[in-house]
C-alpha atoms as a PDB file:
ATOM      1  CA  UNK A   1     -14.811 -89.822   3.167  1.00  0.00           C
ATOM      2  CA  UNK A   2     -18.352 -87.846   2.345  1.00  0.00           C
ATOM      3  CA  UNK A   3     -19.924 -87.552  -0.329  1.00  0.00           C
ATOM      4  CA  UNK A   4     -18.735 -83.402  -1.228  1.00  0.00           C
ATOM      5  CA  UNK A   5     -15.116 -84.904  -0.866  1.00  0.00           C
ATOM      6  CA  UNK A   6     -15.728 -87.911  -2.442  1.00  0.00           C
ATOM      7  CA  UNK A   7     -17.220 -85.430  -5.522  1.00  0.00           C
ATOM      8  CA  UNK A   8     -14.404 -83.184  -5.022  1.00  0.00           C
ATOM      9  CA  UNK A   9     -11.927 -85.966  -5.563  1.00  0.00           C
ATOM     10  CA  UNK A  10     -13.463 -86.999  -8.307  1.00  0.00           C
ATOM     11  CA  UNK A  11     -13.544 -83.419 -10.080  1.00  0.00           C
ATOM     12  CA  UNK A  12     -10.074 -83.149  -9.844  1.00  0.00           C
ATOM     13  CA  UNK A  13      -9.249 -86.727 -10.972  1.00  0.00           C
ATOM     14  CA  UNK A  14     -11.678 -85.784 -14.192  1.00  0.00           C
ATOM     15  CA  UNK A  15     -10.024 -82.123 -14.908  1.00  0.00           C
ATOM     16  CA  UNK A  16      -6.422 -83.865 -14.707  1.00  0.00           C
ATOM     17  CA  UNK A  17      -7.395 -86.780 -17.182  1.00  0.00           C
ATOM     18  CA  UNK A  18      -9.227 -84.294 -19.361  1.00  0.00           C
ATOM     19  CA  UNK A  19      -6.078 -81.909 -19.278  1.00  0.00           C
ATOM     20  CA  UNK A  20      -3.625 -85.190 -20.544  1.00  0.00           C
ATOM     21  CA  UNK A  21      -5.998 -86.405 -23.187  1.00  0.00           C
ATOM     22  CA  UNK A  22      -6.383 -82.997 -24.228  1.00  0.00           C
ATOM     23  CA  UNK A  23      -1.970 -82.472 -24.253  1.00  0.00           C
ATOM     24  CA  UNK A  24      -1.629 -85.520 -26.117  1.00  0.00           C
ATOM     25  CA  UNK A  25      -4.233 -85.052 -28.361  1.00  0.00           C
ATOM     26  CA  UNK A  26      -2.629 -81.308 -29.753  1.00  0.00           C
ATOM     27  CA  UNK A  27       0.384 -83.307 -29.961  1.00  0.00           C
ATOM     28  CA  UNK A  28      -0.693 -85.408 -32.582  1.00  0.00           C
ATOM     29  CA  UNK A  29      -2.584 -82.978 -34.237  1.00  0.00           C
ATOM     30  CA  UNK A  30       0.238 -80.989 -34.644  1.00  0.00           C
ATOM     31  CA  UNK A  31       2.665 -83.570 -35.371  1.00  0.00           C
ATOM     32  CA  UNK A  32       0.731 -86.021 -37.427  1.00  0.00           C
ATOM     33  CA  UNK A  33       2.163 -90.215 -36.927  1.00  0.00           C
ATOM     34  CA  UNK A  34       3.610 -88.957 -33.956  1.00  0.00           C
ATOM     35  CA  UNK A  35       3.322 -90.397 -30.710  1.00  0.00           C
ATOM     36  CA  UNK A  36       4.559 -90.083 -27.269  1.00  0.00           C
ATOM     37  CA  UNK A  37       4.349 -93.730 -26.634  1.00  0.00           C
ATOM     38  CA  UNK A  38       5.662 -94.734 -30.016  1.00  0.00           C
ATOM     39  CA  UNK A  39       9.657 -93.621 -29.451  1.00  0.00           C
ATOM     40  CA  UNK A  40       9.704 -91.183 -32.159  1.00  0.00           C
ATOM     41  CA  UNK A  41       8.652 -88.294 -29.459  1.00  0.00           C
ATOM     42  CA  UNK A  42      12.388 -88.281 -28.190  1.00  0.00           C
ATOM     43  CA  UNK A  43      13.887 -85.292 -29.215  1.00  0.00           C
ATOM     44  CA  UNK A  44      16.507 -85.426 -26.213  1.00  0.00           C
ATOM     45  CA  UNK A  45      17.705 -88.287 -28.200  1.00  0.00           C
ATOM     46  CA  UNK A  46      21.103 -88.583 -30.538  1.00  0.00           C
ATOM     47  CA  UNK A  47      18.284 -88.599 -33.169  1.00  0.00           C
ATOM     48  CA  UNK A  48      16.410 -85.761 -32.032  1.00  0.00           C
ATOM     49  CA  UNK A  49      18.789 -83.502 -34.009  1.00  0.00           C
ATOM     50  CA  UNK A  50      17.893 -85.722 -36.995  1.00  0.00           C
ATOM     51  CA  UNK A  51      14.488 -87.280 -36.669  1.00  0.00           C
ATOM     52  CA  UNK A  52      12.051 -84.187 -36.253  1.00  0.00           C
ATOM     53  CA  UNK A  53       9.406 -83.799 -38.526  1.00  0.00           C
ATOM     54  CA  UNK A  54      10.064 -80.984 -41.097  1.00  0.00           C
ATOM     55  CA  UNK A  55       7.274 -78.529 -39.489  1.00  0.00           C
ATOM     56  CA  UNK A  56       9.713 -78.868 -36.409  1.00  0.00           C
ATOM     57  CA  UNK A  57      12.721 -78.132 -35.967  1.00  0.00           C
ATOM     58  CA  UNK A  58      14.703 -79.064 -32.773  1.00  0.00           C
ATOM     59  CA  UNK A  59      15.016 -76.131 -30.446  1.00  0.00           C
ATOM     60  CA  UNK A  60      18.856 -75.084 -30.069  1.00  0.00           C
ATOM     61  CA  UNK A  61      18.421 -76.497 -26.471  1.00  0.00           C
ATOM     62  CA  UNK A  62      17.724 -80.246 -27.953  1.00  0.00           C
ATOM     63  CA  UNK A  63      20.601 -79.895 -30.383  1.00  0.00           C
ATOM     64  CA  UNK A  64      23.079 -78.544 -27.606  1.00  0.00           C
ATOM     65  CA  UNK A  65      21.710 -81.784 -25.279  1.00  0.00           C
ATOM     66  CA  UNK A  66      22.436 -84.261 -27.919  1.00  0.00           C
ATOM     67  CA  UNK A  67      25.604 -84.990 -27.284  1.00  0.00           C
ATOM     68  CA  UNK A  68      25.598 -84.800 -23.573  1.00  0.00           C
ATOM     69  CA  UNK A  69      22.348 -87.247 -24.004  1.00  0.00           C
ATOM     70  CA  UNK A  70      24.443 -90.329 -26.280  1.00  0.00           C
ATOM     71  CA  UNK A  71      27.290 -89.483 -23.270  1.00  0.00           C
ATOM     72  CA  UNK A  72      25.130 -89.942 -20.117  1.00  0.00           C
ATOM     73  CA  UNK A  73      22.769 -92.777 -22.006  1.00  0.00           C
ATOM     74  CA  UNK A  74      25.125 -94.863 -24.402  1.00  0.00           C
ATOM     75  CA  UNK A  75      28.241 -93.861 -23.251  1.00  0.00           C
ATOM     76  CA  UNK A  76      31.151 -92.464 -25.691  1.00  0.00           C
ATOM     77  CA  UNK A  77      32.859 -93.765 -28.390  1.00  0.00           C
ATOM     78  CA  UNK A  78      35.291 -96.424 -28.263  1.00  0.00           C
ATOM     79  CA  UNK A  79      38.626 -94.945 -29.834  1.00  0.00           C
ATOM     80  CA  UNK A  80      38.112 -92.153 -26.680  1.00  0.00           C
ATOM     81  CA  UNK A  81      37.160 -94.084 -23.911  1.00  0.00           C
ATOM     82  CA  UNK A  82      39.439 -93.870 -21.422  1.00  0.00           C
ATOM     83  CA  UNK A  83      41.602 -91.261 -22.618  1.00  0.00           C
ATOM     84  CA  UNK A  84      43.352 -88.941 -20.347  1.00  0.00           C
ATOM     85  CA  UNK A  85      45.523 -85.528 -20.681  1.00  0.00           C
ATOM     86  CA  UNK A  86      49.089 -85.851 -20.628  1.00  0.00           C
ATOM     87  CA  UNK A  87      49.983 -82.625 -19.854  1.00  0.00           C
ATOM     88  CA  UNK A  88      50.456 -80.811 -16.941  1.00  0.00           C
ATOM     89  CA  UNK A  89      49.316 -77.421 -16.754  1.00  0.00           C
ATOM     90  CA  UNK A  90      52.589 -75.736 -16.680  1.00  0.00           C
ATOM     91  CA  UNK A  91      52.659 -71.816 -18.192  1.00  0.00           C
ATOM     92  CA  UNK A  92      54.555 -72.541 -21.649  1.00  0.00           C
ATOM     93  CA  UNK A  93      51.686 -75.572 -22.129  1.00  0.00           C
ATOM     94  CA  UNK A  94      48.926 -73.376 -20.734  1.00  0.00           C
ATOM     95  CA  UNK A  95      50.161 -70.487 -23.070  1.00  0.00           C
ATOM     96  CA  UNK A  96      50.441 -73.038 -26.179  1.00  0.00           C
ATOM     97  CA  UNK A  97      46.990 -73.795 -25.550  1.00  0.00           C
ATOM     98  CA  UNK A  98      45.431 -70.329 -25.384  1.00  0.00           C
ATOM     99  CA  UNK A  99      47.348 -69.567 -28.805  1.00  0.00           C
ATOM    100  CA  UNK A 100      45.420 -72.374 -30.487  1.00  0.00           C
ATOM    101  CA  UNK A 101      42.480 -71.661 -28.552  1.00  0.00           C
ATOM    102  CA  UNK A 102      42.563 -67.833 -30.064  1.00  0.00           C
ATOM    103  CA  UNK A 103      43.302 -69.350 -33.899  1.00  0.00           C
ATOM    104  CA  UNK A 104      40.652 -71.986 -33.681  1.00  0.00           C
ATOM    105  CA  UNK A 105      37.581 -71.549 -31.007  1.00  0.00           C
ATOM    106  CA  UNK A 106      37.597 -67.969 -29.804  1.00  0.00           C
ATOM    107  CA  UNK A 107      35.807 -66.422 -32.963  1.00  0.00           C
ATOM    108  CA  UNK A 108      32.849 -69.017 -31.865  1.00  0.00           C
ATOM    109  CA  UNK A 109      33.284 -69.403 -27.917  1.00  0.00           C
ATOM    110  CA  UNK A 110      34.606 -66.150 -27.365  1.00  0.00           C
ATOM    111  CA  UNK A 111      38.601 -65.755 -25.695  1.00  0.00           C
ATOM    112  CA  UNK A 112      36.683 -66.562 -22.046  1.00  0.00           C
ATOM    113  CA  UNK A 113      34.982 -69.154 -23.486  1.00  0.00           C
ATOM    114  CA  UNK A 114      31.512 -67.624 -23.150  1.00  0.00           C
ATOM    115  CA  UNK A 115      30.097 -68.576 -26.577  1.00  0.00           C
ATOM    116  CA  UNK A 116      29.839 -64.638 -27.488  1.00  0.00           C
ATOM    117  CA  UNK A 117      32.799 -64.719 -30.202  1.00  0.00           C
ATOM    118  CA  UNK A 118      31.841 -62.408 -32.908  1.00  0.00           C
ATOM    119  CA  UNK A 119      31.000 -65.456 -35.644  1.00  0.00           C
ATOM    120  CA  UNK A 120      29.127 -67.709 -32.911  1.00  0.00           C
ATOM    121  CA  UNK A 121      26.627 -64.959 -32.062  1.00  0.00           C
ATOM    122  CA  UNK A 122      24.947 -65.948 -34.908  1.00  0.00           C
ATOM    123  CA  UNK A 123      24.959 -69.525 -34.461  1.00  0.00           C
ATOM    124  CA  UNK A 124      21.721 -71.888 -33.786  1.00  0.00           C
ATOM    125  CA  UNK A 125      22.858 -73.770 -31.560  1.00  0.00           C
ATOM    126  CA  UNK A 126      24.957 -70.925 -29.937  1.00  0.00           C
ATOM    127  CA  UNK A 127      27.915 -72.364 -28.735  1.00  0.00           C
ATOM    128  CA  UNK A 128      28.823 -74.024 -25.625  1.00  0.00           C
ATOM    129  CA  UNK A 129      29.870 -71.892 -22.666  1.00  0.00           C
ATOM    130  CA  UNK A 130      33.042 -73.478 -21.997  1.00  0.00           C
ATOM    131  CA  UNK A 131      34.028 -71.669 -19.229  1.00  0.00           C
ATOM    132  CA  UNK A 132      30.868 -73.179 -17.807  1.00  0.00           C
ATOM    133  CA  UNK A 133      31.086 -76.435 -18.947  1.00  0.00           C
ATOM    134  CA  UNK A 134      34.476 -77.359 -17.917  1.00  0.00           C
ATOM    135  CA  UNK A 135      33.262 -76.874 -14.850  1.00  0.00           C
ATOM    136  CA  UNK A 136      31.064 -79.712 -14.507  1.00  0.00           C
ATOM    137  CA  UNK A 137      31.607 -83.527 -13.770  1.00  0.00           C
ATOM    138  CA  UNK A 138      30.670 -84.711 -17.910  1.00  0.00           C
ATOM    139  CA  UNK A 139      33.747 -81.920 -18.926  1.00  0.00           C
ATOM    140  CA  UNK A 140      36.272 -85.547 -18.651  1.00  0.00           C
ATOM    141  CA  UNK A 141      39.065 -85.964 -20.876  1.00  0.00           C
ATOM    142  CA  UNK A 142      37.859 -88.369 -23.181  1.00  0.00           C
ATOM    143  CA  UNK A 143      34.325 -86.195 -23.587  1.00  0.00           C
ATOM    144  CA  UNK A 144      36.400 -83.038 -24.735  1.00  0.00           C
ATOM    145  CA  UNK A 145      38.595 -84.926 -26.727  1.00  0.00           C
ATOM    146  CA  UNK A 146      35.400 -86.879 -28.196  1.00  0.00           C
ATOM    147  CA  UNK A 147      33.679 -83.106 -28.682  1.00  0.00           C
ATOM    148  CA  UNK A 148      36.693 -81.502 -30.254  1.00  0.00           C
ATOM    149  CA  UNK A 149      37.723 -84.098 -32.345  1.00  0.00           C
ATOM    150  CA  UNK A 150      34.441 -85.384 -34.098  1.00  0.00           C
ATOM    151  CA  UNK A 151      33.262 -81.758 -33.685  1.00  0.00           C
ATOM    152  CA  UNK A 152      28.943 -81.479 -34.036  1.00  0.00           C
ATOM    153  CA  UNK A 153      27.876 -82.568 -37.497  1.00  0.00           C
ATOM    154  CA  UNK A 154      26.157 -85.589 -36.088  1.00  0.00           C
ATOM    155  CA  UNK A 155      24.218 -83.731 -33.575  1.00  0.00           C
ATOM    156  CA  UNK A 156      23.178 -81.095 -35.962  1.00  0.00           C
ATOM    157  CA  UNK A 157      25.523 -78.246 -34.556  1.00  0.00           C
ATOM    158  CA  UNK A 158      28.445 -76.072 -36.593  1.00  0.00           C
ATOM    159  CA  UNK A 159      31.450 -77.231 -33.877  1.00  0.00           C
ATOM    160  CA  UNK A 160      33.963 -78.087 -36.775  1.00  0.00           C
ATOM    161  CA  UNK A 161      35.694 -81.242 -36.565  1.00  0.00           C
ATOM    162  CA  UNK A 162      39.486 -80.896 -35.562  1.00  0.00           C
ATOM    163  CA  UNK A 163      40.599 -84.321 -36.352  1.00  0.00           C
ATOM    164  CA  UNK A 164      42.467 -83.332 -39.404  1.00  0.00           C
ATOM    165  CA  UNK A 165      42.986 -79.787 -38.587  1.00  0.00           C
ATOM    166  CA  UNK A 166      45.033 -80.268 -35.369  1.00  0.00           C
ATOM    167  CA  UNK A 167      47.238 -83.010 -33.748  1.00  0.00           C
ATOM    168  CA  UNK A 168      46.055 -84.938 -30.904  1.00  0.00           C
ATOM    169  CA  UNK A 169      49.169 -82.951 -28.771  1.00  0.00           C
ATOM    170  CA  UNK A 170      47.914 -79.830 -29.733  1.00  0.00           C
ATOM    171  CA  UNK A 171      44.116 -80.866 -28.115  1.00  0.00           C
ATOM    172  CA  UNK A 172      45.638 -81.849 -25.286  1.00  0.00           C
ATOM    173  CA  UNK A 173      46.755 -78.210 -24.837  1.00  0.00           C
ATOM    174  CA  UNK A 174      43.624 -76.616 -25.582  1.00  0.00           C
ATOM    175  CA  UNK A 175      41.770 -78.699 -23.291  1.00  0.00           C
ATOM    176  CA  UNK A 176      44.777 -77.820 -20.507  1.00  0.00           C
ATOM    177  CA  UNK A 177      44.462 -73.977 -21.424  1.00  0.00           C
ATOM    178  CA  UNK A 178      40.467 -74.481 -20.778  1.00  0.00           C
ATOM    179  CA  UNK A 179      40.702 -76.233 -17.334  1.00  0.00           C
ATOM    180  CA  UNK A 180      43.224 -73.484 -16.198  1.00  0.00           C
ATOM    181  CA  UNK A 181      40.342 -71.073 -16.695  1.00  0.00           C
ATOM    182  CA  UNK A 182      41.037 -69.478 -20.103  1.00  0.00           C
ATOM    183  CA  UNK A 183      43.845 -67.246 -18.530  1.00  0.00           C
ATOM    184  CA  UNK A 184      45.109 -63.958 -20.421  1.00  0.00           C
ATOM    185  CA  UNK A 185      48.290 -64.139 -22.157  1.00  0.00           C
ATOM    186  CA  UNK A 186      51.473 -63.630 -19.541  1.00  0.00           C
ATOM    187  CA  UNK A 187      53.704 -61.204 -20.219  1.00  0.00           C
ATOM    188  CA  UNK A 188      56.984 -62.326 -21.545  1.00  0.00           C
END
């Protein structure tokens, strides 16, 4: 190697060191007893909704992660591991399902499941675009159940808990009216 790219190496090797000192250095200066070695850095944690300093809050995208983090990391709670759907999606459970989705999640999630219902708009974190979400591989029985059950108190979101508001049956049927695409009502 010669000595200009030898020089040159080592220019860029000093700017990038100088540029992480200089990254973790603001973040302790902003966030005194702080560190990013030190474990209390992880806001993507089921404690980042919880363990922020008081000069900062979580962003809505931490708090809407929180859950999906404890899922993916340290799995999901026993009573609703392994749980599974016992419906089929036929029309009269499909259509028993949107009526409870209408009466309890469209004024947050919207009737497509969007998160633009007209008391969610307001919400920080917005709510969860179902019709997104139970599209993906984490959207598994037991994780919906889990999420509508329990609700988002512990992870520092307004997703009331249904435990004591609906049956377990009646879940079920929301969670077969969501995978069948949050359908319009059929004409009777």
């Amino acid at each position: 190697m010669s000595g200009k790219s030898t020089a040159l190496a080592l220019a860029v090797l000093c700017l990038a060191l100088v540029s992480m000192i200089s990254v973790v250095t603001n973040g302790q200066a902003q966030y005194p007893g702080r560190s990013a070695r030190d474990g209390s850095w992880d806001l993507w944690g089921p404690e980042g909704a919880t363990s922020a300093t008081s000069d900062k809050t979580p962003s809505h995208w931490t708090l809407r992660m929180a859950r999906h983090w404890t899922f993916m990391h340290k799995g999901i709670p026993e009573k609703y591991q392994n749980r599974k759907n016992p419906f089929t999606p036929t029309a009269a459970v499909i259509l028993q399902g949107g009526e409870l989705f209408k009466e309890n999640c469209a004024r947050c999630h919207g009737v497509r499941g969007r998160g633009d219902g007209k008391e969610g708009l307001s919400l920080r974190p917005p709510p969860a675009l179902l019709d997104r979400l139970i599209q993906r591989p984490i959207a598994a029985d037991e994780y919906l159940l889990w999420t509508i059950t329990d609700g988002g108190e512990l992870y520092g979101t307004e997703m009331p808990a249904f435990e004591d508001t609906l049956e377990r049956e009646q879940i079920w049927k929301l969670v077969t009216y969501m995978r069948a695409g949050f359908p319009p009502d059929q004409p009777d």
